[in-house]
Protein backbone atom coordinates (compact mmCIF):
# COMPACT_ATOMS: atom_id res chain seq x y z
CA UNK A 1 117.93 119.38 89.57
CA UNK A 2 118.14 115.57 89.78
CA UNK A 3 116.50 113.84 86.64
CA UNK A 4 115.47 110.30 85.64
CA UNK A 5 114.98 109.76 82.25
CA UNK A 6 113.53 106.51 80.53
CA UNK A 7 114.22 106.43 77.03
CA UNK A 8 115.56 103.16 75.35
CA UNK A 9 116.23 104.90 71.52
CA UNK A 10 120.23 104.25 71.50
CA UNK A 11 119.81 108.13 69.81
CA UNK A 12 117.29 110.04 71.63
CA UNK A 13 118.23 108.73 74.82
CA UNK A 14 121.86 109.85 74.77
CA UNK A 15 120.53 113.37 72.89
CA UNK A 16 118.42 114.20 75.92
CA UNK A 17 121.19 113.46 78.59
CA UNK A 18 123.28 115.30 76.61
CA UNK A 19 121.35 118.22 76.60
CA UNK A 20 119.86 118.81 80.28
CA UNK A 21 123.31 118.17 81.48
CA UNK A 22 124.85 120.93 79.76
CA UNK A 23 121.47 122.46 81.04
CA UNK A 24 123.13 122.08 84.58
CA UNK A 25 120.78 119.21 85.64
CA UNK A 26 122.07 115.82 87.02
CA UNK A 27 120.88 112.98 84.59
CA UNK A 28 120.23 109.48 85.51
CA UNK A 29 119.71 107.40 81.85
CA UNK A 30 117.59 104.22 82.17
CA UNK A 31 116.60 102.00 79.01
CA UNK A 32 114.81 99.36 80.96
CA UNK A 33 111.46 100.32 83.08
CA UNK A 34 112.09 97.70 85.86
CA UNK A 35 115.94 99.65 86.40
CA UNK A 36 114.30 102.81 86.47
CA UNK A 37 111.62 101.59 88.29
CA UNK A 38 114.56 100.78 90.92
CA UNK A 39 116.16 103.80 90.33
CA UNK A 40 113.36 105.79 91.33
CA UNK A 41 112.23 103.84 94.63
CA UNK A 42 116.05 104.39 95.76
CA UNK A 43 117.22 108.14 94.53
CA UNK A 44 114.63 111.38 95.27
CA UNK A 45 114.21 112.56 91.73
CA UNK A 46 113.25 116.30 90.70
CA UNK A 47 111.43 115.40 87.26
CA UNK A 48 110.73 112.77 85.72
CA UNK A 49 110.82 111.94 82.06
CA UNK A 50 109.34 108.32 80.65
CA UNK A 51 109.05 106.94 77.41
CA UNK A 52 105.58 105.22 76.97
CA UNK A 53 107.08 102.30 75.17
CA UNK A 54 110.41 100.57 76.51
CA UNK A 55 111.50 97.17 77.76
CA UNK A 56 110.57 95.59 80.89
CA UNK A 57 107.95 97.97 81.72
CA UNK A 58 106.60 100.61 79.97
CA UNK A 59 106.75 103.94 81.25
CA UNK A 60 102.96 103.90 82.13
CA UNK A 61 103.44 101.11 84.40
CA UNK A 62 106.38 102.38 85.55
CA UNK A 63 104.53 106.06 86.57
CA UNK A 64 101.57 103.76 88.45
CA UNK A 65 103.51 101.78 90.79
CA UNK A 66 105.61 104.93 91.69
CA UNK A 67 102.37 106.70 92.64
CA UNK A 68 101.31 103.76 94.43
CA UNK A 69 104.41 104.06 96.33
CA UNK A 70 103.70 108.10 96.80
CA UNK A 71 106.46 108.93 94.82
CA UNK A 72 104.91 112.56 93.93
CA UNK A 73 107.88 113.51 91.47
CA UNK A 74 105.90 115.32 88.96
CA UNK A 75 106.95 113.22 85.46
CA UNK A 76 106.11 114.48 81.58
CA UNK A 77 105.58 111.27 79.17
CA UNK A 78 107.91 111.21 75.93
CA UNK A 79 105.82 109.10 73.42
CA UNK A 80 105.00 108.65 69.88
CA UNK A 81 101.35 107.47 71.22
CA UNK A 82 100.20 111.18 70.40
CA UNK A 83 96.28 110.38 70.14
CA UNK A 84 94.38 111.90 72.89
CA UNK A 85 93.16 108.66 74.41
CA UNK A 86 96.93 107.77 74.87
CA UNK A 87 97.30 111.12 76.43
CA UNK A 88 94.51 110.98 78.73
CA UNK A 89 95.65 107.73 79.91
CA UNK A 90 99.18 108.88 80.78
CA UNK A 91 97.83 111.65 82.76
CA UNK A 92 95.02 109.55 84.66
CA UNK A 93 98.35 107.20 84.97
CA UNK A 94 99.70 110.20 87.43
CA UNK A 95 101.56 111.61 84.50
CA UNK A 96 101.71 115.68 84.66
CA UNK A 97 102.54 116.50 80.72
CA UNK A 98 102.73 114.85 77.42
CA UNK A 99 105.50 115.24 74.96
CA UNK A 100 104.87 113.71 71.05
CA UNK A 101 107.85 112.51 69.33
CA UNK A 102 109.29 114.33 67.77
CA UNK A 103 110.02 117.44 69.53
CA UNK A 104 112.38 119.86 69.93
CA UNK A 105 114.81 120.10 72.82
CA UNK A 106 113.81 123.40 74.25
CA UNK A 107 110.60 122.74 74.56
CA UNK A 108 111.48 119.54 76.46
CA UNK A 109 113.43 122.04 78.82
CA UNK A 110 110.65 124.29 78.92
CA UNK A 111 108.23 122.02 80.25
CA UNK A 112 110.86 120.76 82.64
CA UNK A 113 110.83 124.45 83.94
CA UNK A 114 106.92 124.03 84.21
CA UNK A 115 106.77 121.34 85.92
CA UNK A 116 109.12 122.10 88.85
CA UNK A 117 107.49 125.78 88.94
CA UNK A 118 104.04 124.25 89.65
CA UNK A 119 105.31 121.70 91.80
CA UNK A 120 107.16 124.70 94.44
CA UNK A 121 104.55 126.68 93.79
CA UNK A 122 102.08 124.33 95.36
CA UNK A 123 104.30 124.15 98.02
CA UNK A 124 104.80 120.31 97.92
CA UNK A 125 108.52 120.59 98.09
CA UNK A 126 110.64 123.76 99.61
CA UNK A 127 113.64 125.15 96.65
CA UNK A 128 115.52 124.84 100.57
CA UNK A 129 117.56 122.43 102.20
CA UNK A 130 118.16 123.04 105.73
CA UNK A 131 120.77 120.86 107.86
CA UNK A 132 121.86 122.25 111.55
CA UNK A 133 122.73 125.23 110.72
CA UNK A 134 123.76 125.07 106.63
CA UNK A 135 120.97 125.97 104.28
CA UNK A 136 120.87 126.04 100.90
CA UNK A 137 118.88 127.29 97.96
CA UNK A 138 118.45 124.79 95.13
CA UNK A 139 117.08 127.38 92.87
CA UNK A 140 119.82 130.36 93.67
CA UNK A 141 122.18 128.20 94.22
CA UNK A 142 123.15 129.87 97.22
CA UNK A 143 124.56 128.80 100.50
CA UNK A 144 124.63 130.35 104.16
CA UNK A 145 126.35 128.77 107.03
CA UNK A 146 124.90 130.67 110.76
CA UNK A 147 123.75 133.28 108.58
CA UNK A 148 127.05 133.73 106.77
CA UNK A 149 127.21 133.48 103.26
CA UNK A 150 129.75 130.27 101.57
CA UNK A 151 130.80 130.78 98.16
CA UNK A 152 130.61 127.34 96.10
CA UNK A 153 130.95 126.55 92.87
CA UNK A 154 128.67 124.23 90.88
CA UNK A 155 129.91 120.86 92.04
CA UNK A 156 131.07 122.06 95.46
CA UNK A 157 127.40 122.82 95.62
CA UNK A 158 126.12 119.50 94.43
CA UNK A 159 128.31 117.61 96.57
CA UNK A 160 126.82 119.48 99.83
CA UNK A 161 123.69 118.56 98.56
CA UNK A 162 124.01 115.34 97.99
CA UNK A 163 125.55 114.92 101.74
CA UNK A 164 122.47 116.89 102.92
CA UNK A 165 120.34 114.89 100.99
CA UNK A 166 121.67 111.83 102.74
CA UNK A 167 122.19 113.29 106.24
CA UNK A 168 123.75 110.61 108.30
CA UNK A 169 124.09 107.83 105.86
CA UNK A 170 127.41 106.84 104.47
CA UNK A 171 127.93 107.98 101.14
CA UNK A 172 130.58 105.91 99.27
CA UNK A 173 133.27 107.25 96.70
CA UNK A 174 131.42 105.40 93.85
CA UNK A 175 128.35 106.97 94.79
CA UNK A 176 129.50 110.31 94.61
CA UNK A 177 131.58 109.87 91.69
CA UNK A 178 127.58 108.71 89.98
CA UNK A 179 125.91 111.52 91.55
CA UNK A 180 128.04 114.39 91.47
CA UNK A 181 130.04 113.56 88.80
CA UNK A 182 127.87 110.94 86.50
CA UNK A 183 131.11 108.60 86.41
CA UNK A 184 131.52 105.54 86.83
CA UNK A 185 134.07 104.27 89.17
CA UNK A 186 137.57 104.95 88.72
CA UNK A 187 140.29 104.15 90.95
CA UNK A 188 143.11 106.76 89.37
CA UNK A 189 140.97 110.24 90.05
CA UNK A 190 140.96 112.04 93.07
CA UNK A 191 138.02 114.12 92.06
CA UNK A 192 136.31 112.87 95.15
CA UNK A 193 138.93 113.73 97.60
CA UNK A 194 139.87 117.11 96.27
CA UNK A 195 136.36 118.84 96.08
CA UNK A 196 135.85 117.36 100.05
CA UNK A 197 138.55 119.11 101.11
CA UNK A 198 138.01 122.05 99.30
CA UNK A 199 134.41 122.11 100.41
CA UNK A 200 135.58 121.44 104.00
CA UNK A 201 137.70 124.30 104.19
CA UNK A 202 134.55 126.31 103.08
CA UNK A 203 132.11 125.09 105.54
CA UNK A 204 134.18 123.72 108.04
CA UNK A 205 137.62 125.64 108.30
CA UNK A 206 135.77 128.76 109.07
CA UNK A 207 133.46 127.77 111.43
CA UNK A 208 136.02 125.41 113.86
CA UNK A 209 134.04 121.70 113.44
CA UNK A 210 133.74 118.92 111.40
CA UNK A 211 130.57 118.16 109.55
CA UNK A 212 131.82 115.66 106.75
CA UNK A 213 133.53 112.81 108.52
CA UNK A 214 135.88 110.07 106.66
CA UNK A 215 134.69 106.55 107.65
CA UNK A 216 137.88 104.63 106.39
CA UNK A 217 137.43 101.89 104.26
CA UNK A 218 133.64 102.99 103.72
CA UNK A 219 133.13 106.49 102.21
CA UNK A 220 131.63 109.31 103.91
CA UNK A 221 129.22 110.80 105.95
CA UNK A 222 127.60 114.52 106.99
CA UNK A 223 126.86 115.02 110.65
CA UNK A 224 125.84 118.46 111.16
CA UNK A 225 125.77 119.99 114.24
């Protein structure tokens, strides 16, 4: 899964990006509400987790003009505010859980799990991604291609979901190298280039047609039939 997380403690932050990453999630780290209040209007986000009390905006207001944008991501507030009229006003905010500081990492993961559990189970998003004729399963992890199974590994995977994600927009080296990757960009690796061609000749090679086309100069983009 995709995750924002607001959290401007130079040692918590870092802790918790740390530690859903090696959970297999994609992190996006924001110190300052009004980035991640950016952030969040431009990338779709799986979870959301906001500290009540950071610069620029504060979580809360952060969480209200998201909702007023009907950003449904469900989001779990990380806080020292533990009293219950804090709590009450973080979930009237549109907030779906409340952390207290401090708390252990696993049940930070566990609510994570929750959350995303309630959220399919309501039906509000599908754990599928459908494009032509490539679907995937975010939660297995699984890809078919006309009913034929593709064998990917974990950032083959993430890449095609990312281009699926963004189905018909050009997606720029730098942007993969942040999304797939969480790097910044550097000119010297040909991480980018490598896993495209290796996930062309998965989805592509086999099937005689191009879905991921090179716009030179520009980046990339998935057209699928």
């Amino acid at each position: 899964m995709r995750l924002l997380v607001l959290e401007d403690d130079a040692t918590l932050g870092p802790w918790i990006e740390k530690g859903l990453s090696e959970a297999g999630h994609v992190v996006d780290l924001f110190t300052d509400g009004k980035d991640a209040l950016i952030g969040a209007m431009a990338q779709e986000y799986d979870v959301l987790v906001l500290d009540r009390m950071v610069p620029g905006l504060d979580g809360l207001a952060v969480l209200k003009a998201l909702r007023q944008a009907r950003i449904t991501a469900p989001a779990i507030f990380l806080t020292a505010l533990g009293e219950v009229e804090d709590r009450v006003e973080g979930l009237r905010a549109g907030g779906d859980d409340y952390l207290v500081k401090p708390f252990a990492f696993s049940e930070l993961s566990a609510r994570i799990d929750v959350l995303t559990r309630r959220r399919d189970g309501a039906g509000e998003q599908s754990s599928e991604l459908v494009a032509g004729d490539i679907r995937i399963d975010l939660h297995r992890r699984s890809c078919q291609r006309q009913g034929q199974v593709v064998d990917l590994n974990p950032k083959e995977f993430l890449l095609l979901e990312v281009f699926m994600r963004a189905k018909g927009r050009v997606q720029t080296r730098t942007m993969l190298l942040e999304r797939v990757w969480d790097m910044n960009f550097d000119p010297t690796t040909s991480v980018v280039e490598t896993h495209i061609s290796r996930l062309r000749a998965k989805i592509e090679k086999p099937f005689g047609d191009t879905l991921i086309r090179t716009i030179r100069g520009a980046g990339y983009v998935f057209e699928p039939t």
